[in-house]
Protein backbone atom coordinates (compact mmCIF):
# COMPACT_ATOMS: atom_id res chain seq x y z
CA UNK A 1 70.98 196.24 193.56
CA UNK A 2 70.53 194.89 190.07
CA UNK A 3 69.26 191.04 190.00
CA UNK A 4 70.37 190.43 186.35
CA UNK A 5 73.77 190.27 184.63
CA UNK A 6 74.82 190.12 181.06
CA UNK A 7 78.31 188.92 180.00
CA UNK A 8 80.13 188.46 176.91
CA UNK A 9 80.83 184.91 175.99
CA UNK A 10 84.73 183.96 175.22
CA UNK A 11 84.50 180.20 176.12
CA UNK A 12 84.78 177.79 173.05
CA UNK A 13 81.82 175.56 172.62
CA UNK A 14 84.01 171.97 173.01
CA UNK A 15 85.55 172.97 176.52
CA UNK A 16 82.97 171.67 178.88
CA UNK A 17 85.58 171.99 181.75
CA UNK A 18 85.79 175.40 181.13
CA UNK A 19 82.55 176.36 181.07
CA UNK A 20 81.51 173.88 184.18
CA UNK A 21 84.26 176.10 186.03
CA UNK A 22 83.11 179.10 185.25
CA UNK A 23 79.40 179.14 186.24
CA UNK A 24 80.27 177.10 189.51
CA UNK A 25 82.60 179.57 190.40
CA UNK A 26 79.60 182.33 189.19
CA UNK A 27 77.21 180.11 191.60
CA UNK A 28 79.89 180.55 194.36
CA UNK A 29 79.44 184.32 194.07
CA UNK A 30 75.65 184.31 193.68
CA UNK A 31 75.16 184.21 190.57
CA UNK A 32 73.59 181.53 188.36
CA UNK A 33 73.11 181.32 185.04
CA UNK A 34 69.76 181.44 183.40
CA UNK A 35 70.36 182.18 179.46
CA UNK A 36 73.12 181.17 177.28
CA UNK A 37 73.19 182.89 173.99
CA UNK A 38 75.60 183.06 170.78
CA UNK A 39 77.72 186.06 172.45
CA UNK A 40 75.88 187.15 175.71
CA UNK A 41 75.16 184.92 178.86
CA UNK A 42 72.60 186.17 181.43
CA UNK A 43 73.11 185.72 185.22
CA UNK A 44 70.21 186.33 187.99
CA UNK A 45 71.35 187.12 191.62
CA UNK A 46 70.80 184.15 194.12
CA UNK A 47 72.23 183.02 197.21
CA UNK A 48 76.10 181.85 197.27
CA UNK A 49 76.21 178.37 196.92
CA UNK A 50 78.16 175.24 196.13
CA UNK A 51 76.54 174.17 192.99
CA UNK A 52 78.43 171.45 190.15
CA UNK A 53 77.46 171.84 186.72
CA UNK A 54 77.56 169.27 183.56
CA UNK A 55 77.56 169.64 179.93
CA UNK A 56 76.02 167.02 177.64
CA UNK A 57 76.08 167.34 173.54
CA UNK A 58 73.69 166.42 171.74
CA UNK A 59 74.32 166.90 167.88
CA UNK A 60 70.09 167.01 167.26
CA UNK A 61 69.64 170.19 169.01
CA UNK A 62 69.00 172.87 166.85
CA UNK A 63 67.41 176.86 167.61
CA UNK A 64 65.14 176.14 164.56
CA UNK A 65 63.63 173.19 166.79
CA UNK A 66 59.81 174.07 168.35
CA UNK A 67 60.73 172.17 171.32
CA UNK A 68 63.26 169.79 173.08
CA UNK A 69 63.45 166.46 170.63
CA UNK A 70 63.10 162.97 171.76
CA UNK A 71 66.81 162.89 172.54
CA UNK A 72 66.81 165.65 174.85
CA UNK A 73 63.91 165.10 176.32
CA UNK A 74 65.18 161.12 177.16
CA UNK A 75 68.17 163.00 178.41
CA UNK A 76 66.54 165.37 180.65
CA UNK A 77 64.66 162.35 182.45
CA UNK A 78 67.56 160.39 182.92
CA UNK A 79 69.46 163.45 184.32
CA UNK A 80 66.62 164.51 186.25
CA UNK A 81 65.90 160.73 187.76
CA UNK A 82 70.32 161.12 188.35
CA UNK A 83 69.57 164.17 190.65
CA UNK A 84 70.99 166.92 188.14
CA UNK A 85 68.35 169.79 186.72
CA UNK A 86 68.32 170.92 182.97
CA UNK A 87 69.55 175.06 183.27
CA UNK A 88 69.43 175.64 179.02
CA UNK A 89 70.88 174.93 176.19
CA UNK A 90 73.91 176.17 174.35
CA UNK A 91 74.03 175.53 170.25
CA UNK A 92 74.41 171.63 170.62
CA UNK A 93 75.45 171.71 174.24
CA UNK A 94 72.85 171.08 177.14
CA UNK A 95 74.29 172.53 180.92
CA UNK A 96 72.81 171.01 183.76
CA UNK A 97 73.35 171.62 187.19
CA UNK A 98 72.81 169.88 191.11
CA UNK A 99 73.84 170.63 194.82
CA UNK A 100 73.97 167.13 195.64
CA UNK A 101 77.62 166.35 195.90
CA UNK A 102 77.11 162.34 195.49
CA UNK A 103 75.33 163.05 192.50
CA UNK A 104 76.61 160.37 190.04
CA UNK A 105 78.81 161.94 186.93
CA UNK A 106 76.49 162.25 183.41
CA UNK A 107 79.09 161.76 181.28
CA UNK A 108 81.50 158.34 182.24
CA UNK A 109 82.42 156.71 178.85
CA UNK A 110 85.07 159.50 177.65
CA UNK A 111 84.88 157.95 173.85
CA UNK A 112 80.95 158.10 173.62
CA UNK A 113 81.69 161.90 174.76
CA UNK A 114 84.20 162.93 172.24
CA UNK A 115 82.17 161.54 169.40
CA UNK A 116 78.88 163.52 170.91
CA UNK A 117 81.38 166.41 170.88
CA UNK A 118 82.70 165.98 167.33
CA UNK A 119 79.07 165.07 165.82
CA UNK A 120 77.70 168.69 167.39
CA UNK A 121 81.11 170.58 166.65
CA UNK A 122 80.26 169.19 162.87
CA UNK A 123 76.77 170.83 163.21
CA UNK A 124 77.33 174.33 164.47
CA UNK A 125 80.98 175.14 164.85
CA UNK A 126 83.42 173.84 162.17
CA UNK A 127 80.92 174.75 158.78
CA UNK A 128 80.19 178.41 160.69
CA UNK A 129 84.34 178.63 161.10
CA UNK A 130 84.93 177.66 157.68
CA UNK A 131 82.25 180.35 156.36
CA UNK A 132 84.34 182.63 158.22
CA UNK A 133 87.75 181.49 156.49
CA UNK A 134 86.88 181.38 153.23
CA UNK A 135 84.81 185.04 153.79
CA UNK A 136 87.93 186.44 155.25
CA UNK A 137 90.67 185.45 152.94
CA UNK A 138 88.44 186.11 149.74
CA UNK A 139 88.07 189.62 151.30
CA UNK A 140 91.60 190.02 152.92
CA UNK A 141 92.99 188.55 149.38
CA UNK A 142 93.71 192.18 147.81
CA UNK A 143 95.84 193.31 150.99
CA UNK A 144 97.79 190.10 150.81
CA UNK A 145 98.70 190.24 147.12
CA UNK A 146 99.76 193.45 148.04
CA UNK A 147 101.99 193.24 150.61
CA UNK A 148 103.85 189.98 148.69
CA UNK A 149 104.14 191.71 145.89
CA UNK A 150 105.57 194.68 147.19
CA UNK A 151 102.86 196.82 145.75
CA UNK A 152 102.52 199.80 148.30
CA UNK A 153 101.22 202.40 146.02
CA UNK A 154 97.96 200.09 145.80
CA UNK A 155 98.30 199.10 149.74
CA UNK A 156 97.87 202.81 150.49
CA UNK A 157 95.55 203.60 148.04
CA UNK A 158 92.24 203.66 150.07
CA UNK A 159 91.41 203.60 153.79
CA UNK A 160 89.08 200.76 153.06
CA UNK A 161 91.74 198.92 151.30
CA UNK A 162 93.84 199.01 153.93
CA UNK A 163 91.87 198.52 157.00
CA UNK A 164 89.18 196.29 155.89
CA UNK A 165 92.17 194.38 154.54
CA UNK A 166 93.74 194.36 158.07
CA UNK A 167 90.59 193.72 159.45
CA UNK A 168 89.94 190.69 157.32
CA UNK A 169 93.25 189.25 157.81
CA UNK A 170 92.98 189.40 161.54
CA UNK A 171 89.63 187.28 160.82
CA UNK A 172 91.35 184.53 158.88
CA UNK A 173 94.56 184.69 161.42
CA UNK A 174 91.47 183.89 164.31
CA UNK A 175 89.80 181.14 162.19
CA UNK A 176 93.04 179.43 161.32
CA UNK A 177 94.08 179.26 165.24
CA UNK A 178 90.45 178.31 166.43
CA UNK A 179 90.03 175.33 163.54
CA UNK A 180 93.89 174.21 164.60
CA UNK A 181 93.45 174.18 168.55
CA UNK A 182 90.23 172.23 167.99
CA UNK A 183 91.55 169.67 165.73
CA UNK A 184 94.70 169.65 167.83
CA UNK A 185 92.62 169.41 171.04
CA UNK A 186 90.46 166.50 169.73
CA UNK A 187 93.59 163.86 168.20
CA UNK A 188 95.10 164.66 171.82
CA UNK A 189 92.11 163.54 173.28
CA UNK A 190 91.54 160.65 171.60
CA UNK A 191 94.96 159.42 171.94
CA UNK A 192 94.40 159.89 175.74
CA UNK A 193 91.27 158.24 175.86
CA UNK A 194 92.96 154.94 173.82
CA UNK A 195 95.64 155.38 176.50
CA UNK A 196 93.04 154.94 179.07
CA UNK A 197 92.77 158.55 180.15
CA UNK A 198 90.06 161.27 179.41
CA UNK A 199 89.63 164.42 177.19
CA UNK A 200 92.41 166.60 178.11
CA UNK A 201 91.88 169.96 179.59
CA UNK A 202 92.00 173.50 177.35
CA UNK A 203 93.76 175.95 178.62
CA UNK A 204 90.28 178.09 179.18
CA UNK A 205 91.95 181.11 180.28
CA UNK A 206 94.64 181.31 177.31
CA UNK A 207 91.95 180.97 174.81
CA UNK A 208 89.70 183.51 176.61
CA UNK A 209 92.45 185.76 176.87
CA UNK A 210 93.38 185.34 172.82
CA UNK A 211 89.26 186.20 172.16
CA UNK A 212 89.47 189.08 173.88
CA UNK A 213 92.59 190.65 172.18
CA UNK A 214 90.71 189.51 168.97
CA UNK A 215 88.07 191.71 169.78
CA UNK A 216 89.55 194.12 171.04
CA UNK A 217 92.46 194.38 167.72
CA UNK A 218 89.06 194.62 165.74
CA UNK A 219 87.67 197.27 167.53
CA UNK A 220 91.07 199.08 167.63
CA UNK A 221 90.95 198.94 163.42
CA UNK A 222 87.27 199.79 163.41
CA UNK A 223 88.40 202.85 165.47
CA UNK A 224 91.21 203.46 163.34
CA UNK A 225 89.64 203.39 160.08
CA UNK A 226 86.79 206.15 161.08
CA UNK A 227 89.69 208.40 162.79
CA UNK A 228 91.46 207.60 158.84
CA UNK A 229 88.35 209.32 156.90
CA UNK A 230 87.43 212.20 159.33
CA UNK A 231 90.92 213.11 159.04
CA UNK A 232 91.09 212.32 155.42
CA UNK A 233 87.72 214.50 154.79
CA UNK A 234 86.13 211.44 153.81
CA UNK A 235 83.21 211.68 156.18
CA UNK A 236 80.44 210.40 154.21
CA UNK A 237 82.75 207.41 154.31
CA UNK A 238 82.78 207.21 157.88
CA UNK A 239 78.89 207.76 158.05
CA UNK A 240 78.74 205.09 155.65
CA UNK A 241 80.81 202.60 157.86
CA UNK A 242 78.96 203.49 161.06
CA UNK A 243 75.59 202.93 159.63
CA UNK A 244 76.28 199.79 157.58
CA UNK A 245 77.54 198.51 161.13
CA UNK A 246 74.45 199.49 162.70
CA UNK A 247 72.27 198.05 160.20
CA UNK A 248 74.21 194.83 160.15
CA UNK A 249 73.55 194.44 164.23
CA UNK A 250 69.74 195.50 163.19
CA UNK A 251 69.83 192.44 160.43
CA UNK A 252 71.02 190.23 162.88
CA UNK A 253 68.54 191.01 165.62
CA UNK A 254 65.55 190.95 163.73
CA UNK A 255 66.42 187.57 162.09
CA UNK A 256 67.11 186.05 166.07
CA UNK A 257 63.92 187.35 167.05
CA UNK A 258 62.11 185.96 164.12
CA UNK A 259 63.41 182.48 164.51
CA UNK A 260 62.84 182.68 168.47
CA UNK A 261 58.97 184.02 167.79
CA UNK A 262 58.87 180.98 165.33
CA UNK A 263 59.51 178.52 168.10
CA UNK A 264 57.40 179.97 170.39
CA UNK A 265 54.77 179.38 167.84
CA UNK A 266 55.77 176.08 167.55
CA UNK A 267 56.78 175.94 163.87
CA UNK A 268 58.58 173.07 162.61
CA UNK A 269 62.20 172.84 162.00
CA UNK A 270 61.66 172.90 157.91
CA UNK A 271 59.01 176.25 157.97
CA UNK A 272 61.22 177.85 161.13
CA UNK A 273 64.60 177.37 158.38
CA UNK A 274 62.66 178.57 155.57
CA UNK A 275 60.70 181.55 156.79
CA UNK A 276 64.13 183.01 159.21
CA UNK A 277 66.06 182.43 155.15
CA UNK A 278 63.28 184.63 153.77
CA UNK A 279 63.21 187.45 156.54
CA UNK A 280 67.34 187.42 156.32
CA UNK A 281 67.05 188.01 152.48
CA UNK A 282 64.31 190.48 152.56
CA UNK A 283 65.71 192.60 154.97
CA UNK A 284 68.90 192.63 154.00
CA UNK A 285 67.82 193.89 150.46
CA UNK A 286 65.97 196.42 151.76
CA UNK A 287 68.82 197.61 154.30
CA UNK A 288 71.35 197.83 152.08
CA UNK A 289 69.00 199.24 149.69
CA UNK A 290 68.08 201.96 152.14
CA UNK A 291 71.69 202.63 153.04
CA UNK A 292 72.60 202.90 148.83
CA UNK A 293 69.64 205.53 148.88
CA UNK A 294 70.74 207.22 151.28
CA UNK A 295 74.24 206.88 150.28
CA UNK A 296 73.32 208.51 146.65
CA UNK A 297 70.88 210.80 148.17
CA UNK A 298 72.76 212.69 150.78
CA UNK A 299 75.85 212.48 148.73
CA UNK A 300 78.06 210.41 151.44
CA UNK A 301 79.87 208.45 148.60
CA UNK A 302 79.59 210.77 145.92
CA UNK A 303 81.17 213.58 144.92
CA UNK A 304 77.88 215.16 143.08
CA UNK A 305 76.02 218.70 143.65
CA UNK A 306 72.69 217.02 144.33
CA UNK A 307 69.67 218.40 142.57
CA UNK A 308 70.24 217.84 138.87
CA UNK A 309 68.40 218.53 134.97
CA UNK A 310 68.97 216.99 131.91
CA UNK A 311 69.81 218.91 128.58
CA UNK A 312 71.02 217.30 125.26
CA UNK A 313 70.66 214.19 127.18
CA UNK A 314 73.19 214.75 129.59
CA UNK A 315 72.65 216.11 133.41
CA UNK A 316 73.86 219.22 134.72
CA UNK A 317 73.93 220.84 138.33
CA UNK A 318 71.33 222.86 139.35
CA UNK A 319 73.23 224.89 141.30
CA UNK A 320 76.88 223.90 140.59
CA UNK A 321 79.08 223.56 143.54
CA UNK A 322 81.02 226.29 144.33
CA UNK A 323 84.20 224.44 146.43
CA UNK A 324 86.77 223.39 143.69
CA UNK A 325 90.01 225.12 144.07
CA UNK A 326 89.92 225.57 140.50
CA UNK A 327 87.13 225.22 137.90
CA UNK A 328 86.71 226.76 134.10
CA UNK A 329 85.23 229.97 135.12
CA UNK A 330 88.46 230.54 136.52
CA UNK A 331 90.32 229.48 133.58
CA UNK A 332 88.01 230.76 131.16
CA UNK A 333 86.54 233.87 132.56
CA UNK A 334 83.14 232.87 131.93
CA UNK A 335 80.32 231.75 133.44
CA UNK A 336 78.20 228.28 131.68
CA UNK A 337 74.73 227.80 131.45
CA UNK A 338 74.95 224.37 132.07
CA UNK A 339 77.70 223.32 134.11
CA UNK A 340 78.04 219.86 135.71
CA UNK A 341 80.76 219.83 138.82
CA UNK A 342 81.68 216.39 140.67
CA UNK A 343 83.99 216.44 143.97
CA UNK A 344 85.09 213.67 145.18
CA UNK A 345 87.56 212.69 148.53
CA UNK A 346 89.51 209.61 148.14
CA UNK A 347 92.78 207.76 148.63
CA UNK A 348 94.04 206.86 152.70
CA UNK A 349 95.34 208.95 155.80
CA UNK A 350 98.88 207.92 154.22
CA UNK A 351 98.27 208.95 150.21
CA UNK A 352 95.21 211.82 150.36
CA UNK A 353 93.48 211.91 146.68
CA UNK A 354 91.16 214.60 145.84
CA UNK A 355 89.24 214.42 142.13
CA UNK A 356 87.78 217.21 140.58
CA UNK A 357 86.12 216.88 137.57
CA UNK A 358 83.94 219.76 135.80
CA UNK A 359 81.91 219.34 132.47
CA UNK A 360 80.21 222.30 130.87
CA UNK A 361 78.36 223.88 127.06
CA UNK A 362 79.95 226.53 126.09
CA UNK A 363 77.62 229.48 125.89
CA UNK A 364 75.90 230.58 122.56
CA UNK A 365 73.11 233.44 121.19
CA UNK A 366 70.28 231.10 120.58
CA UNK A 367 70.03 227.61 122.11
CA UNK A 368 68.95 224.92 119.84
CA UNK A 369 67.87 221.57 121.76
CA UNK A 370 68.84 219.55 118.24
CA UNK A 371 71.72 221.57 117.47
CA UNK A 372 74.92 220.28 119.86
CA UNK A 373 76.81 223.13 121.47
CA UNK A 374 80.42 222.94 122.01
CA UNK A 375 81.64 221.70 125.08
CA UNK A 376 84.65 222.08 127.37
CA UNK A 377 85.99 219.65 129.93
CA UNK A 378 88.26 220.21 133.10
CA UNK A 379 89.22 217.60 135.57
CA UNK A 380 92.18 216.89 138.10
CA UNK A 381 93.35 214.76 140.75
CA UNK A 382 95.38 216.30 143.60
CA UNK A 383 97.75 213.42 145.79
CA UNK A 384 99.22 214.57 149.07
CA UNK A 385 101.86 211.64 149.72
CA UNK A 386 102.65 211.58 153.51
CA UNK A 387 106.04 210.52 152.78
CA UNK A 388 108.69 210.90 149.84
CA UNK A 389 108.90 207.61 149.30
CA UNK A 390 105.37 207.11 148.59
CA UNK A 391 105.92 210.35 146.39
CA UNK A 392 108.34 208.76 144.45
CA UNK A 393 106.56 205.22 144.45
CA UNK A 394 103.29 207.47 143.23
CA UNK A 395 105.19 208.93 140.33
CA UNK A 396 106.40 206.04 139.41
CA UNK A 397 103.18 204.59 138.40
CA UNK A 398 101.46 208.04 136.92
CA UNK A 399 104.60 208.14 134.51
CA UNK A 400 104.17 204.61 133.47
CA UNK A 401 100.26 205.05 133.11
CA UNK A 402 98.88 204.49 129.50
CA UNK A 403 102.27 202.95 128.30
CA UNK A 404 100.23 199.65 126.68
CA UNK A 405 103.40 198.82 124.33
CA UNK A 406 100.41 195.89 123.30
CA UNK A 407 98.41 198.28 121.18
CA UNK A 408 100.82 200.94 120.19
CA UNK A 409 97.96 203.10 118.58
CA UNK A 410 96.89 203.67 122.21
CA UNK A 411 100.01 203.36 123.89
CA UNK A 412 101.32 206.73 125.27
CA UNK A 413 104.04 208.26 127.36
CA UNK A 414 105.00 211.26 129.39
CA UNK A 415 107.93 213.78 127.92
CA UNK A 416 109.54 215.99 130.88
CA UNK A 417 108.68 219.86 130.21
CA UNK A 418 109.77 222.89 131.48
CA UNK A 419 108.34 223.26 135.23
CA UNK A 420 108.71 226.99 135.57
CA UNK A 421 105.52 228.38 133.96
CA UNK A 422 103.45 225.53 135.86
CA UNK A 423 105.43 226.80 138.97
CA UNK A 424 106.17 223.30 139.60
CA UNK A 425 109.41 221.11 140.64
CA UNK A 426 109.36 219.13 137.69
CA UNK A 427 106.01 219.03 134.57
CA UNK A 428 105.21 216.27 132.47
CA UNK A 429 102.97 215.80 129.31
CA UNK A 430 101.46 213.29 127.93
CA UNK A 431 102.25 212.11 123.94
CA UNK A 432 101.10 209.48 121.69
CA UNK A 433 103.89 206.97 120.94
CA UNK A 434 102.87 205.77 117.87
CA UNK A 435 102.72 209.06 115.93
CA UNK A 436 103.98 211.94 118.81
CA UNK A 437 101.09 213.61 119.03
CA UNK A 438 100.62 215.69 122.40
CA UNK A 439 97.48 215.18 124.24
CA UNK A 440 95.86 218.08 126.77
CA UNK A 441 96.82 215.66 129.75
CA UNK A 442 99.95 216.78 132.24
CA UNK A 443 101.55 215.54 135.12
CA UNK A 444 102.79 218.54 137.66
CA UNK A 445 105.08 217.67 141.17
CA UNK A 446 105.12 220.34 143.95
CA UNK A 447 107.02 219.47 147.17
CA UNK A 448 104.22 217.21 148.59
CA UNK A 449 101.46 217.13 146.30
CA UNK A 450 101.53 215.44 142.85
CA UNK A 451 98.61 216.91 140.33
CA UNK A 452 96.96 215.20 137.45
CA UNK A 453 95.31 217.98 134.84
CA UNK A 454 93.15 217.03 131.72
CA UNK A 455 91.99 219.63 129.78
CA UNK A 456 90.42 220.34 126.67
CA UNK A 457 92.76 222.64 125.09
CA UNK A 458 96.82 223.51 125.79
CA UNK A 459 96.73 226.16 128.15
CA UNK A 460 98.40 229.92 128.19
CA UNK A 461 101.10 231.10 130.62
CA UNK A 462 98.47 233.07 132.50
CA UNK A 463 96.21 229.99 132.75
CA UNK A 464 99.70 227.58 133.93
CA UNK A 465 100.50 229.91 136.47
CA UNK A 466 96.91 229.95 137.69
CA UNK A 467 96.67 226.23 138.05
CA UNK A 468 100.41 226.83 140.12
CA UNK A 469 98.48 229.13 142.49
CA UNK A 470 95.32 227.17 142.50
CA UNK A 471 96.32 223.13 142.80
CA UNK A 472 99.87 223.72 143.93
CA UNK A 473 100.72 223.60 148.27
CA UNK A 474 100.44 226.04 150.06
CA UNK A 475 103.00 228.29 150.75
């Protein structure tokens, strides 16, 4: 039988009813408590008993402290000399306990105890909240702007986008209901107490309850998100995700321990601050400088080939990938010296993007490393809309792309061609406005796929149809 037990923490850090409740009822079952951390509270087995606990704030208390202050340590005495025991501490909170059911009350002057609770909420809870706020609308801003201004082209446009987005806003949804029951909770309170009453209760179970959905609605999004990219082929994305998550629970972990080794060392509060700042920087440069490396290296982010060479100042593949549905070989009929191919997975579960991009010298008798050989470029972008309306909301915004009626030199437009040799429903090109010029760039719809093409040259029938067979669905 297992004499420890871990739990996760849902109780706020102002509801000393709550958490008085709960470990009495824990002592009841035999089980008292012996740690209390940010997130995890650890039990050890004991014999059933009645036990009453107390919690006392103390707005001095900090984890950067080598030791209990003056204040606590006058507090511990007088609790100590009132029959009650010290268990630990929690952030500004101290929890005490005693079996002696005559034991006089710590707290009896309900004002003194709402200002002790406001001073240490001022400390530790509200500025860690507001951190949180500010992080998650600044990061949930793009998904917001999005949905109010109707733009769901951009909403769909990457898993991240829209999950991180979701995830964010679920964050700054939390923080706004936690900061609003508190301040709600503490002008209640103090009109009670001028009313001659006490603090008034919080509804602990409610507010346990809404915790635990939170967590749970961010796991669910986490889960989401990954199940988004494998399905989207964007698994380097996913590896990505999981190991920036694992190196963030690392980061945190190593700067705890650090700050805990520091006080068993018995730094002071100023070198304890500064040396747990320094640690967090260093290591989280170097993590998320390993994870870019790594990232770049093993191509989770990047569509390259890997191992690369540089000629005329400009790096080709070694060995050039061999997985494009279409590349200039195939258009061409020849095979390049140097030949540069990129691959690259985008877009969201609901809008797939694909880019494909190919640069390559065209072949000659005698290489000269100062003369410049001609070159020829290739590149496409294959969307795979889920729905029609997103098809329609997607060619919406390709047709209107490069119309900057600002500069007109550079301001182009799309003219509607004749599908049939591109085996498409309906072909586009791309035309100067200023002068009608044509450019090499076209934009082909197939039922359910949309395809961008930039090439270097207007290509034959032969070479339409092959792009049909090539970039087009399926059939």
């Amino acid at each position: 039988m297992k004499d420890l037990k871990y739990r996760w923490n849902t109780l706020c850090l102002y509801d000393y009813r709550g958490v008085e409740d709960h470990l009495s009822a824990m002592a009841a079952k035999g089980w008292r408590l012996e740690k209390a951390g940010n997130t995890l509270w650890k039990y050890r087995r004991a014999d059933p008993a009645p036990i009453r606990y107390a919690v006392t704030y103390n707005a001095g208390a900090s984890q950067f402290n080598p030791g209990p202050t003056e204040g606590q340590e006058s507090l511990e005495e007088l609790c100590n000399a009132a029959g009650w025991s010290k268990v630990c501490d929690w952030a500004q909170a101290q929890i005490f306990f005693t079996q002696d059911k005559n034991a006089v009350p710590l707290e009896t002057d309900e004002a003194l105890r709402l200002e002790n609770i406001h001073r240490s909420m001022r400390k530790n809870f509200l500025p860690a909240n507001l951190v949180l706020l500010l992080i998650g609308l600044w990061m949930s801003s793009s998904l917001v702007y999005s949905l109010v201004s109707g733009n769901m082209l951009r909403l769909f446009s990457s898993n991240a986008h829209l999950f991180s987005g979701t995830l964010f806003l679920l964050v700054v949804l939390l923080e706004l209901y936690t900061l609003f029951h508190y301040c709600r909770w503490r002008k209640q309170s103090r009109r009670s107490i001028e009313d001659g009453g006490s603090c008034v209760p919080i509804n602990t179970v409610a507010y346990q309850r809404l915790n635990r959905a939170a967590l749970v609605l961010v796991g669910i999004v986490s889960a989401l998100y990954l199940l988004a990219e494998l399905l989207g082929r964007s698994r380097g994305y996913a590896v990505f995700f999981v190991v920036y998550i694992l190196q963030f629970a690392l980061l945190v972990f190593l700067v705890r321990q650090t700050t805990a080794a520091l006080r068993k060392r018995k730094a002071s509060k100023g070198v304890n601050i500064a040396v747990t700042l320094a640690v967090d920087v260093v290591l989280a440069f170097a993590l998320i400088g390993g994870l870019t490396f790594c990232s770049i290296r093993f191509g989770w982010l990047t569509g390259g080939s890997g191992e690369t060479y540089t000629y005329q100042n400009i790096k080709f593949d070694v060995h050039p990938r061999e997985d494009l549905p279409l590349t200039l070989t195939d258009l061409t009929g020849e095979t390049y010296r140097h030949d540069s191919r990129d691959r690259l997975t985008q877009g969201s579960f609901f809008l797939p993007e694909e880019s494909c991009r190919e640069y390559a010298f065209q072949n000659t008798e005698n290489e000269d490393e100062t003369a410049w050989p001609g070159s020829l470029r290739l590149s496409y972008t294959i969307y795979e809309p889920r729905t029609q309306w997103l098809l329609e909301a997607l060619m919406e915004d390709l047709l209107a792309d490069g119309d900057s009626l600002d500069i007109p030199e550079f301001s182009k437009t799309y003219r509607q061609e004749d599908p049939a040799p591109w085996g498409a429903e309906a072909a586009y090109r791309q035309y100067y406005r200023q002068d009608g010029k044509a450019t090499d760039n076209w934009l082909l719809c197939f039922p359910g796929r949309v395809v961008c093409l930039d090439l270097d040259w207007p290509p034959t029938e032969e070479q339409k149809a092959l792009v049909s067979a090539r970039l087009g669905p399926e059939t």
